[in-house]
Protein backbone atom coordinates (compact mmCIF):
# COMPACT_ATOMS: atom_id res chain seq x y z
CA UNK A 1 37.60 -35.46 4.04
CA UNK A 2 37.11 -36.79 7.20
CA UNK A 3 33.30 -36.73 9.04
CA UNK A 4 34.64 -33.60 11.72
CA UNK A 5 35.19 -31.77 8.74
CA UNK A 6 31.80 -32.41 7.46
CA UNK A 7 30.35 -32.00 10.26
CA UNK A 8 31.75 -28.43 10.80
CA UNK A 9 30.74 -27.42 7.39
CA UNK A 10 27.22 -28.59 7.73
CA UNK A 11 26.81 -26.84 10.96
CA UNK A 12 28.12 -23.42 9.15
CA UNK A 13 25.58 -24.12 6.65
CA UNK A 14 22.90 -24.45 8.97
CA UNK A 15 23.84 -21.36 11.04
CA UNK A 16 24.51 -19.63 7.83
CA UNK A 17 21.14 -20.89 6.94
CA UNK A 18 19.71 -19.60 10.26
CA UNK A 19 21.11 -16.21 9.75
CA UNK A 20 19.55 -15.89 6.36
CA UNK A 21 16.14 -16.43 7.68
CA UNK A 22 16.37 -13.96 10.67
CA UNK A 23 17.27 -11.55 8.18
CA UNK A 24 14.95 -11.73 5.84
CA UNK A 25 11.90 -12.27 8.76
CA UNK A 26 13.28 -8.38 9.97
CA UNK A 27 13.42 -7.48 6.14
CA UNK A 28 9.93 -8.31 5.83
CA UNK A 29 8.94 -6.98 9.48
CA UNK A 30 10.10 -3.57 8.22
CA UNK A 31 8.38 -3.10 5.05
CA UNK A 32 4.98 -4.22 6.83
CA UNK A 33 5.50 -1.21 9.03
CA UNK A 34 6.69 0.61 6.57
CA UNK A 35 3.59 0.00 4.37
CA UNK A 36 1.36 0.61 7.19
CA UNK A 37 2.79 4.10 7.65
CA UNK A 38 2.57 5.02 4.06
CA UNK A 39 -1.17 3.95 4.19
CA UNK A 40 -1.96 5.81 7.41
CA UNK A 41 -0.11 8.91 5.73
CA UNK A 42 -2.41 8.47 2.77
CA UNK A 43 -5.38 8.36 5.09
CA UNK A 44 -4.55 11.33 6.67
CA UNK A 45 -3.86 13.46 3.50
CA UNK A 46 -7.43 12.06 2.20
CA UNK A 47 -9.28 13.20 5.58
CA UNK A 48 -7.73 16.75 4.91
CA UNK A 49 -10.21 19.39 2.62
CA UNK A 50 -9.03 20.01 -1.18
CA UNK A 51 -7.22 23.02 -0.08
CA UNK A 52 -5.51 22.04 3.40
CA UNK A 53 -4.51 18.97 1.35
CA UNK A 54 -2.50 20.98 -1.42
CA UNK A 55 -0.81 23.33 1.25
CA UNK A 56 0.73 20.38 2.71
CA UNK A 57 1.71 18.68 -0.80
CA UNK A 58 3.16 21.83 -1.73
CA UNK A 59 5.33 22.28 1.30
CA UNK A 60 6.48 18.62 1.38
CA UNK A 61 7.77 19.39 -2.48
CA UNK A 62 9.23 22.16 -1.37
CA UNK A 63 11.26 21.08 1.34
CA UNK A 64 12.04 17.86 -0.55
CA UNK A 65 13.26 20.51 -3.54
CA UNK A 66 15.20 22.40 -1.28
CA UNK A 67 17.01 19.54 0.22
CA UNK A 68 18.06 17.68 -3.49
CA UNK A 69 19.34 21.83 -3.99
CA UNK A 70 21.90 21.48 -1.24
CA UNK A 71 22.96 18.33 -1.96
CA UNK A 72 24.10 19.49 -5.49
């Protein structure tokens, strides 16, 4: 094998490499914010009364009910 060959493949492994790590930095980036946004949806469900706060449970299970019935 000669040393341009080598050279090519380590420089695909590298960018290879490269592209891994971008990808998993955004991977992690996302489920940050997507943790973030289920806590501040739990902290607005908690602020809500006992009774303002099972209206709104209720309709998200409905809606989420209705939409798995017209998927079927």
């Amino acid at each position: 094998m000669g040393s341009s060959t080598r050279i090519i493949r380590a420089l695909l492994l590298v960018a290879a490499a490269a592209i891994l790590a971008a990808a998993a930095a955004q991977l992690r980036d996302k489920r940050e914010t997507a943790e973030l946004t289920v806590d501040d949806i739990h902290d607005q469900l908690d602020a809500l009364d006992p009774a303002t706060r099972a209206a709104v449970v209720a309709r998200l299970s409905s809606d989420e009910v209705k939409k798995v019935r017209g998927r079927s």
